[in-house]
PDB file of N, CA and C in Angstrom:
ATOM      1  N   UNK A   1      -2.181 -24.988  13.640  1.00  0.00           N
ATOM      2  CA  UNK A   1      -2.533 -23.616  13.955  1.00  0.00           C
ATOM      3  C   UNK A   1      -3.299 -23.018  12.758  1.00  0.00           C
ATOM      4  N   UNK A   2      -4.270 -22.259  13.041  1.00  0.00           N
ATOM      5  CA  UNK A   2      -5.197 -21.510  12.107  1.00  0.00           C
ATOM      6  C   UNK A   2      -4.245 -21.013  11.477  1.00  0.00           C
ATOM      7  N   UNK A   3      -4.555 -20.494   9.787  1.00  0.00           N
ATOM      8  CA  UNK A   3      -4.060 -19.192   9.355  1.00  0.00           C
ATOM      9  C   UNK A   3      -4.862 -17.817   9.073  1.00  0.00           C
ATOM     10  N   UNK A   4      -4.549 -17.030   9.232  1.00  0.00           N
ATOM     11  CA  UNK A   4      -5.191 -15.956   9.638  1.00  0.00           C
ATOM     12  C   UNK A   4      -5.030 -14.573   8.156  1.00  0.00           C
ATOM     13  N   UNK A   5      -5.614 -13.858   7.764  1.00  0.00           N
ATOM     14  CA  UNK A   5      -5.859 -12.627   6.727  1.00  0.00           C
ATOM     15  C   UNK A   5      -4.903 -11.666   7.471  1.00  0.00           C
ATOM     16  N   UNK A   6      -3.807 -11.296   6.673  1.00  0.00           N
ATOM     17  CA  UNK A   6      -3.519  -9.832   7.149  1.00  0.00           C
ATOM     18  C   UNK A   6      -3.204  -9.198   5.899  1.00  0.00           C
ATOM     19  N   UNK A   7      -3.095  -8.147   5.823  1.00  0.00           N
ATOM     20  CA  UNK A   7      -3.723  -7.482   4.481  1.00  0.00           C
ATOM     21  C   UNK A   7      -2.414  -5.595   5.112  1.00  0.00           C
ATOM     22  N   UNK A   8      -1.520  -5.662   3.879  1.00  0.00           N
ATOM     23  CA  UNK A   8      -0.225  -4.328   3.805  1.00  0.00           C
ATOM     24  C   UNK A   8      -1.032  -3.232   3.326  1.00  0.00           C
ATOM     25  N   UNK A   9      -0.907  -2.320   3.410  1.00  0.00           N
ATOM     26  CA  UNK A   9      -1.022  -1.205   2.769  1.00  0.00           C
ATOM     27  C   UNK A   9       0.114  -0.469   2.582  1.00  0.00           C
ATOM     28  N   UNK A  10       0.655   0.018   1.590  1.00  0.00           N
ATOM     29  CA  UNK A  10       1.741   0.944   0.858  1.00  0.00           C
ATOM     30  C   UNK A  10       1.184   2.076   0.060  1.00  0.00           C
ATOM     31  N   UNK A  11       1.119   3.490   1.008  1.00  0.00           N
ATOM     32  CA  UNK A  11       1.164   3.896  -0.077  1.00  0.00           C
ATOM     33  C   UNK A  11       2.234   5.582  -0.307  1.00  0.00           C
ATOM     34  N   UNK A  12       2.230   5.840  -1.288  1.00  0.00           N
ATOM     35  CA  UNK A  12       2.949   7.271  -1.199  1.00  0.00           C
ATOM     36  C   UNK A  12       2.323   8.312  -1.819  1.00  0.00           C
ATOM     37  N   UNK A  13       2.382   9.348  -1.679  1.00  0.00           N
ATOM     38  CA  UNK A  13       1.575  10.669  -2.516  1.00  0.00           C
ATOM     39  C   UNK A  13       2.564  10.536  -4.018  1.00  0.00           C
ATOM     40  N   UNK A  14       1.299  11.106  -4.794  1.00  0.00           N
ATOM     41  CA  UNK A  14       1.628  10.998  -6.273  1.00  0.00           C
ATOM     42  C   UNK A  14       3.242  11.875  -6.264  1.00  0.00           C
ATOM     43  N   UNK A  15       3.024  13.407  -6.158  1.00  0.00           N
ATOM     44  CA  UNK A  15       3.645  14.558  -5.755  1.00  0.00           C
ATOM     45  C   UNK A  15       5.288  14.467  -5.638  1.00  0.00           C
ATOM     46  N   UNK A  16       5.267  13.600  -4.749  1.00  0.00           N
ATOM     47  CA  UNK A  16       6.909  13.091  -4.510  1.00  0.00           C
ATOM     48  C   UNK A  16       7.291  12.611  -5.534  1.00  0.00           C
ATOM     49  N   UNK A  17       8.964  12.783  -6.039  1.00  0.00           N
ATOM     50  CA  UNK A  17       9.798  12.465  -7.004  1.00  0.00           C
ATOM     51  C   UNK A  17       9.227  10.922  -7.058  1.00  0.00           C
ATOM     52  N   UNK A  18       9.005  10.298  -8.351  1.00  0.00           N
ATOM     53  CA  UNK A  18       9.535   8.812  -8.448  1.00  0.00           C
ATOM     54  C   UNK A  18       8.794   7.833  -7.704  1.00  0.00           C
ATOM     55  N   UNK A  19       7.452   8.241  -7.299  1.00  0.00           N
ATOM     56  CA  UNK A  19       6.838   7.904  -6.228  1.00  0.00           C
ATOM     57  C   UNK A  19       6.405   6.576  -6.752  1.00  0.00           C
ATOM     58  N   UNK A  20       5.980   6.293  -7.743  1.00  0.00           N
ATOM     59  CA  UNK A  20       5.402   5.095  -8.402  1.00  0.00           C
ATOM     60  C   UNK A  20       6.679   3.723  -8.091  1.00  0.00           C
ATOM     61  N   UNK A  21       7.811   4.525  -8.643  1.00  0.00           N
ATOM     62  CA  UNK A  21       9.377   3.430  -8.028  1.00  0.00           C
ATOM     63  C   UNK A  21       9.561   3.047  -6.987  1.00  0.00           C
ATOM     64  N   UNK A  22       9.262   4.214  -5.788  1.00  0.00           N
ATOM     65  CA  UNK A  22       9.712   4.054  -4.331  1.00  0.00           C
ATOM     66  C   UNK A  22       8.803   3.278  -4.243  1.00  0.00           C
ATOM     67  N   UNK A  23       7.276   2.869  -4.311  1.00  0.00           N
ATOM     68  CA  UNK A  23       6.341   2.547  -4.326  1.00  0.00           C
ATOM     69  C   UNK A  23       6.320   0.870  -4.412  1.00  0.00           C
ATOM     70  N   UNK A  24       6.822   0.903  -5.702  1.00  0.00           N
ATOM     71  CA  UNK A  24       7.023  -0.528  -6.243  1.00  0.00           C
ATOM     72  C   UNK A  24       7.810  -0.959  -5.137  1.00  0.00           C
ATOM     73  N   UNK A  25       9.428  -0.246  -5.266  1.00  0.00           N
ATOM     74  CA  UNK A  25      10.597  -1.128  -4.680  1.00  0.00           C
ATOM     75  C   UNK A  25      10.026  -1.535  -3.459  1.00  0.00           C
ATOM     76  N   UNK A  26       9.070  -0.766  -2.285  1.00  0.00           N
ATOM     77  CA  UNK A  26       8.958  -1.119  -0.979  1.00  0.00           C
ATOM     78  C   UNK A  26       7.679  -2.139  -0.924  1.00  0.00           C
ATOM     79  N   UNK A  27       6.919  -2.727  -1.772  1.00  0.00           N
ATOM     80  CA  UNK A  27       5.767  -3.933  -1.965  1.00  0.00           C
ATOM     81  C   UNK A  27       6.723  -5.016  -2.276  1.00  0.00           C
ATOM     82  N   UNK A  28       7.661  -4.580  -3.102  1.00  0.00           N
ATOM     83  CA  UNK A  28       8.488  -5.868  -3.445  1.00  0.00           C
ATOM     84  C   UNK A  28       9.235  -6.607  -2.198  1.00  0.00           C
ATOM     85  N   UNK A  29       9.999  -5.607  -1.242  1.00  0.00           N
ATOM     86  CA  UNK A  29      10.717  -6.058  -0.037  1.00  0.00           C
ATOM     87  C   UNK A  29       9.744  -6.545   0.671  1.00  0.00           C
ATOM     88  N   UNK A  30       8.086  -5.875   1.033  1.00  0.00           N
ATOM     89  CA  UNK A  30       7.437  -6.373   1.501  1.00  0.00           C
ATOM     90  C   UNK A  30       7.053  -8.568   1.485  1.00  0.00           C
ATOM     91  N   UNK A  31       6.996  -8.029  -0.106  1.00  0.00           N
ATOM     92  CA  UNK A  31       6.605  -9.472  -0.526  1.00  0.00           C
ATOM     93  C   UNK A  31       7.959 -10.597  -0.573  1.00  0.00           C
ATOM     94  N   UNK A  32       8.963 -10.078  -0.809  1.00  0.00           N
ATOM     95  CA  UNK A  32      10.195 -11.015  -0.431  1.00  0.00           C
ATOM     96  C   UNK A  32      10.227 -11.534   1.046  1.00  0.00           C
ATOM     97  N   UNK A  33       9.320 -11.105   1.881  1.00  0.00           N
ATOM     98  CA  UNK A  33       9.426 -11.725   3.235  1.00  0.00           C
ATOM     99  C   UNK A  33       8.057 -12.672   3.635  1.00  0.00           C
ATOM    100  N   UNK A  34       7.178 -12.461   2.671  1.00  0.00           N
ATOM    101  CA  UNK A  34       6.231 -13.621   2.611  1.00  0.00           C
ATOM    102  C   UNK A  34       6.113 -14.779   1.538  1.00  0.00           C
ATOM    103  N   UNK A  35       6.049 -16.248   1.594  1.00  0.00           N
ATOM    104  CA  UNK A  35       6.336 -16.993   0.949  1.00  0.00           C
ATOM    105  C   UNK A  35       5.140 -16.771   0.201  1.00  0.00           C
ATOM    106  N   UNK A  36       5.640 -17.195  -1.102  1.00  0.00           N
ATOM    107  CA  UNK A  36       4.552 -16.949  -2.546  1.00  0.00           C
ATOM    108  C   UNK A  36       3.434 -17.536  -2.543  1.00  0.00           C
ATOM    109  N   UNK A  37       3.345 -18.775  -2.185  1.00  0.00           N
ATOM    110  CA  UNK A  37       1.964 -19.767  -1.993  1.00  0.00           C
ATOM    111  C   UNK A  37       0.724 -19.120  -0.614  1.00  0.00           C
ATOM    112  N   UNK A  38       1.754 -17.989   0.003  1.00  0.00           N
ATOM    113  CA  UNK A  38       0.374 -18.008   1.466  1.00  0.00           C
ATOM    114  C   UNK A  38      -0.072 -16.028   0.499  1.00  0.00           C
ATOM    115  N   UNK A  39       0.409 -15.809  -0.608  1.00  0.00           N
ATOM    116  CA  UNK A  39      -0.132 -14.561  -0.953  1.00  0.00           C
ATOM    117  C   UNK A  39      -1.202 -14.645  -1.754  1.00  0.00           C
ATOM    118  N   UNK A  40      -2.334 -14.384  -1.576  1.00  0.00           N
ATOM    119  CA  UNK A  40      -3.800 -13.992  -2.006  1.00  0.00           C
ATOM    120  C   UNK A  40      -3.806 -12.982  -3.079  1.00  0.00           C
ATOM    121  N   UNK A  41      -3.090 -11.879  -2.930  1.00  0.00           N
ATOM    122  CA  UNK A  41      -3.563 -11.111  -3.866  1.00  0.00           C
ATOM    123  C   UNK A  41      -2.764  -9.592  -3.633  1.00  0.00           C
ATOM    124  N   UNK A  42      -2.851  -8.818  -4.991  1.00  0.00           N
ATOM    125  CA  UNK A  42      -1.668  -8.089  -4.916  1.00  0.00           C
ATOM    126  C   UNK A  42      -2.542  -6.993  -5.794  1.00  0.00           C
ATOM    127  N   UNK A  43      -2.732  -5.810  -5.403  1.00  0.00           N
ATOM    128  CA  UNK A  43      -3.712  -4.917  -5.957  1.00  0.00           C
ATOM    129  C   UNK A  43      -2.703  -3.281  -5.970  1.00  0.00           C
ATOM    130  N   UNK A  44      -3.184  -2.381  -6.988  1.00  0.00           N
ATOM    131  CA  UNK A  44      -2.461  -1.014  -6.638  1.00  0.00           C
ATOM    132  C   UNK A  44      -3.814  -0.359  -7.298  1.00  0.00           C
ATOM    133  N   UNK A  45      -4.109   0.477  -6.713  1.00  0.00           N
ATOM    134  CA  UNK A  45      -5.048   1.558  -6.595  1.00  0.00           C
ATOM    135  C   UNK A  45      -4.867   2.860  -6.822  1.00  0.00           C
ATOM    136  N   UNK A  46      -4.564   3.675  -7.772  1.00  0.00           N
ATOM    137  CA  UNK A  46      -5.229   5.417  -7.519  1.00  0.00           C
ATOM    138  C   UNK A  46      -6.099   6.424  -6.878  1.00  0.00           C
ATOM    139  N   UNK A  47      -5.977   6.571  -6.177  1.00  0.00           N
ATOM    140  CA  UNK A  47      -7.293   7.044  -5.164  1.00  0.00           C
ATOM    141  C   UNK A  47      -7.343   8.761  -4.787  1.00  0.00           C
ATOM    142  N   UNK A  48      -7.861   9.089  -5.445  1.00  0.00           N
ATOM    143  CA  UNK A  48      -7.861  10.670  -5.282  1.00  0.00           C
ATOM    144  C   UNK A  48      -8.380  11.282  -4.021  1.00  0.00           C
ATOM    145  N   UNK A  49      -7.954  12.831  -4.052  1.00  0.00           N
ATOM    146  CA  UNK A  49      -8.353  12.800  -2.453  1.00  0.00           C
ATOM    147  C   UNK A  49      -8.496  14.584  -2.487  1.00  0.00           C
ATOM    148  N   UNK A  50      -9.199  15.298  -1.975  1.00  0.00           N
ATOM    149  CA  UNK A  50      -9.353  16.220  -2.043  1.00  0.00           C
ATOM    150  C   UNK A  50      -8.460  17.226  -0.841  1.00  0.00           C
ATOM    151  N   UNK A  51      -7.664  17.972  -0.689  1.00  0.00           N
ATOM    152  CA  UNK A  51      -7.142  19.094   0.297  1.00  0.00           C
ATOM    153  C   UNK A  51      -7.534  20.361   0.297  1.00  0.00           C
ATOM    154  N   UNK A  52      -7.094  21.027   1.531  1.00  0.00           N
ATOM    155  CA  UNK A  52      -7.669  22.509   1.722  1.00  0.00           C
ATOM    156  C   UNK A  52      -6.033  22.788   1.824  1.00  0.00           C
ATOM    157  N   UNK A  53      -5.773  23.926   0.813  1.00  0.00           N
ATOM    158  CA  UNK A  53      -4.255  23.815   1.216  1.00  0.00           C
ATOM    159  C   UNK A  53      -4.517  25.689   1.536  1.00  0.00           C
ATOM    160  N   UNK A  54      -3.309  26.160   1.422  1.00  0.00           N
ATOM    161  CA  UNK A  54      -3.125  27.291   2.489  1.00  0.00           C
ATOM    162  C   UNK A  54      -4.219  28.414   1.385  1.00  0.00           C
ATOM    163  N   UNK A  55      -4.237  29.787   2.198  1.00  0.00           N
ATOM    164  CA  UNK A  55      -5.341  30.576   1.795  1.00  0.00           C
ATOM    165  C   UNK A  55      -6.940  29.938   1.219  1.00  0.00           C
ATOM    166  N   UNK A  56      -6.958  28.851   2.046  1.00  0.00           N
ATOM    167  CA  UNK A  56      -8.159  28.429   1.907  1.00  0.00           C
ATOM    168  C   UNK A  56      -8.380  27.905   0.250  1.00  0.00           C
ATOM    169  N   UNK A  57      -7.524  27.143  -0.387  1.00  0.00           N
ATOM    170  CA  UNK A  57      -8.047  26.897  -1.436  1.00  0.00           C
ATOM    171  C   UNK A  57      -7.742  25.650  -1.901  1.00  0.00           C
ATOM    172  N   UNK A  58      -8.895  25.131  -2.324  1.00  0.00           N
ATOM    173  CA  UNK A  58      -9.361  23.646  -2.534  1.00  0.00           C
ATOM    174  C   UNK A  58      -8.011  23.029  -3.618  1.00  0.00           C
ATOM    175  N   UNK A  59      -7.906  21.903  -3.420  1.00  0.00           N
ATOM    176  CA  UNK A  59      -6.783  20.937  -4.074  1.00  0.00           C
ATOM    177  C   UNK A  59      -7.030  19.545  -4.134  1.00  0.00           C
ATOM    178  N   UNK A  60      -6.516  18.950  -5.395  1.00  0.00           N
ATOM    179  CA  UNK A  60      -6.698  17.278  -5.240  1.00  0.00           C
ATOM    180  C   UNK A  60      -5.153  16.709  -5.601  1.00  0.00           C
ATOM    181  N   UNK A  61      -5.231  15.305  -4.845  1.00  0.00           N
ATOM    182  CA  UNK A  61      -3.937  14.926  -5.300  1.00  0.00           C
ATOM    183  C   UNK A  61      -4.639  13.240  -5.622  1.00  0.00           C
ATOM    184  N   UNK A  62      -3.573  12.678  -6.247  1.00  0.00           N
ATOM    185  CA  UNK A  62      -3.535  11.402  -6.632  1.00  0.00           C
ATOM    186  C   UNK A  62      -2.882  10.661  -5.198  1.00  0.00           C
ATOM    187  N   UNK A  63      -3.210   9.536  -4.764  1.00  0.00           N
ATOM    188  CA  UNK A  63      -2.232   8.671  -3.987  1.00  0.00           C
ATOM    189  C   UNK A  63      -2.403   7.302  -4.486  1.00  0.00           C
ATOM    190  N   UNK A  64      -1.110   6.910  -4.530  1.00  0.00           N
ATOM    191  CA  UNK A  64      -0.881   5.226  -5.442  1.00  0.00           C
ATOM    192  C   UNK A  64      -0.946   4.646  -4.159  1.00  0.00           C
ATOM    193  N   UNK A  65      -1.904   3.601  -3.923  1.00  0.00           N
ATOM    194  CA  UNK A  65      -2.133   2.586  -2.836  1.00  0.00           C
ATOM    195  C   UNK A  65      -1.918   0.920  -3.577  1.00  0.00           C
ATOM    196  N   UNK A  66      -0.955   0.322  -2.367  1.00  0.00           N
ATOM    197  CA  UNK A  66      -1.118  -1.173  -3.159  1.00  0.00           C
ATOM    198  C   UNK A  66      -1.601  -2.024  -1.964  1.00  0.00           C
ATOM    199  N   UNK A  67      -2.428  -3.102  -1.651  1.00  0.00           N
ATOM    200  CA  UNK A  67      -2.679  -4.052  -0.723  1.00  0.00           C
ATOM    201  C   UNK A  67      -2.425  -5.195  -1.357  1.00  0.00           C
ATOM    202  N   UNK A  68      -1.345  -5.872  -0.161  1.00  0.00           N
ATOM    203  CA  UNK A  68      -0.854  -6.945  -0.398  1.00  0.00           C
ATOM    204  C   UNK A  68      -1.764  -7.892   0.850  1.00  0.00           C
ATOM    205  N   UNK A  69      -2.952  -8.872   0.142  1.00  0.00           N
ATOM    206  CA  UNK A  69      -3.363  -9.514   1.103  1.00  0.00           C
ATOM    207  C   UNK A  69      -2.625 -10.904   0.796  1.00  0.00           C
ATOM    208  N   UNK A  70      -2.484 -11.236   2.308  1.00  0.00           N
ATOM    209  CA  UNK A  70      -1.655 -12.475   2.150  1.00  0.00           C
ATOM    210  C   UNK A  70      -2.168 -13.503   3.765  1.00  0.00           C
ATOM    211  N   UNK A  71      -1.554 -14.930   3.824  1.00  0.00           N
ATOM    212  CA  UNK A  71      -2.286 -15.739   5.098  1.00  0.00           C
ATOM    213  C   UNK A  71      -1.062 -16.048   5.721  1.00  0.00           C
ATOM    214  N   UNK A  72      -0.983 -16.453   6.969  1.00  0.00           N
ATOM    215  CA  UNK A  72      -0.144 -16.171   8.227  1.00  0.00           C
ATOM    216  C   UNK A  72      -0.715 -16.855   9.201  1.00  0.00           C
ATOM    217  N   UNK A  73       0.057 -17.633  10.004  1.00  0.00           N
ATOM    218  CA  UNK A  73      -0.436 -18.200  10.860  1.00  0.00           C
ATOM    219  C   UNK A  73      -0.104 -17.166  12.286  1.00  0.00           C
ATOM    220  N   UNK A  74       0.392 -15.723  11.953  1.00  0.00           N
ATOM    221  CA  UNK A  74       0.874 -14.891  12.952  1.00  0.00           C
ATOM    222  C   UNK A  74      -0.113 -14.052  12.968  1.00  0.00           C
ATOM    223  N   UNK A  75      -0.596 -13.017  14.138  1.00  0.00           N
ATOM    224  CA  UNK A  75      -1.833 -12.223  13.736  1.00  0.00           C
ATOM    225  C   UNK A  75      -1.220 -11.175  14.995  1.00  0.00           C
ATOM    226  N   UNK A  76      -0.658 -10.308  13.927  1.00  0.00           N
ATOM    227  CA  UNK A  76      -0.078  -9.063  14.962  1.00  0.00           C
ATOM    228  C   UNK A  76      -0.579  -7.685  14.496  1.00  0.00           C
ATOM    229  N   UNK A  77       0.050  -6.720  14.621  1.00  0.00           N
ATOM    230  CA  UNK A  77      -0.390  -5.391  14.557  1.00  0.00           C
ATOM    231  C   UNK A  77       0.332  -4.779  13.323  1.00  0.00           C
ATOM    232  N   UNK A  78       1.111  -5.266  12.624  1.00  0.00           N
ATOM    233  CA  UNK A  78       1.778  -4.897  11.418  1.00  0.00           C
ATOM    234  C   UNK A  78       1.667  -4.839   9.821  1.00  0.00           C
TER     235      UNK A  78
END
């Protein structure tokens, strides 16, 4: 059977308590359920982002993004 690219995204707003921890701990459970040899690559990102928050006034926040690309011979929606 082929193996196939599926590729996690995790991420949480900077903002929230501890977010960088919650962050970590839930890539890690992620990756405890894929075997180490079919994982490609393991990335975390900062990615800023601009909001309109109330009375009309402009805002930016940080969001910590990690993609866990990894190969699978399963190719679902998850």
């Amino acid at each position: 059977m082929p193996e196939h690219v599926q590729i996690r995204i995790i991420s949480l707003l900077d903002e929230a308590s501890n977010s960088f921890e919650q962050l970590e701990t839930l890539a890690n459970r992620f990756l405890a359920e894929i075997p180490h040899d079919k994982v490609d690559n393991v990335e975390m990102r900062n990615i800023e982002r601009d909001f309109m928050g109330e009375n009309e006034q402009h805002g930016r926040e940080m969001d910590h993004v990690i993609y866990i690309r990894y190969r699978t011979a399963d190719v679902g929606d998850d």
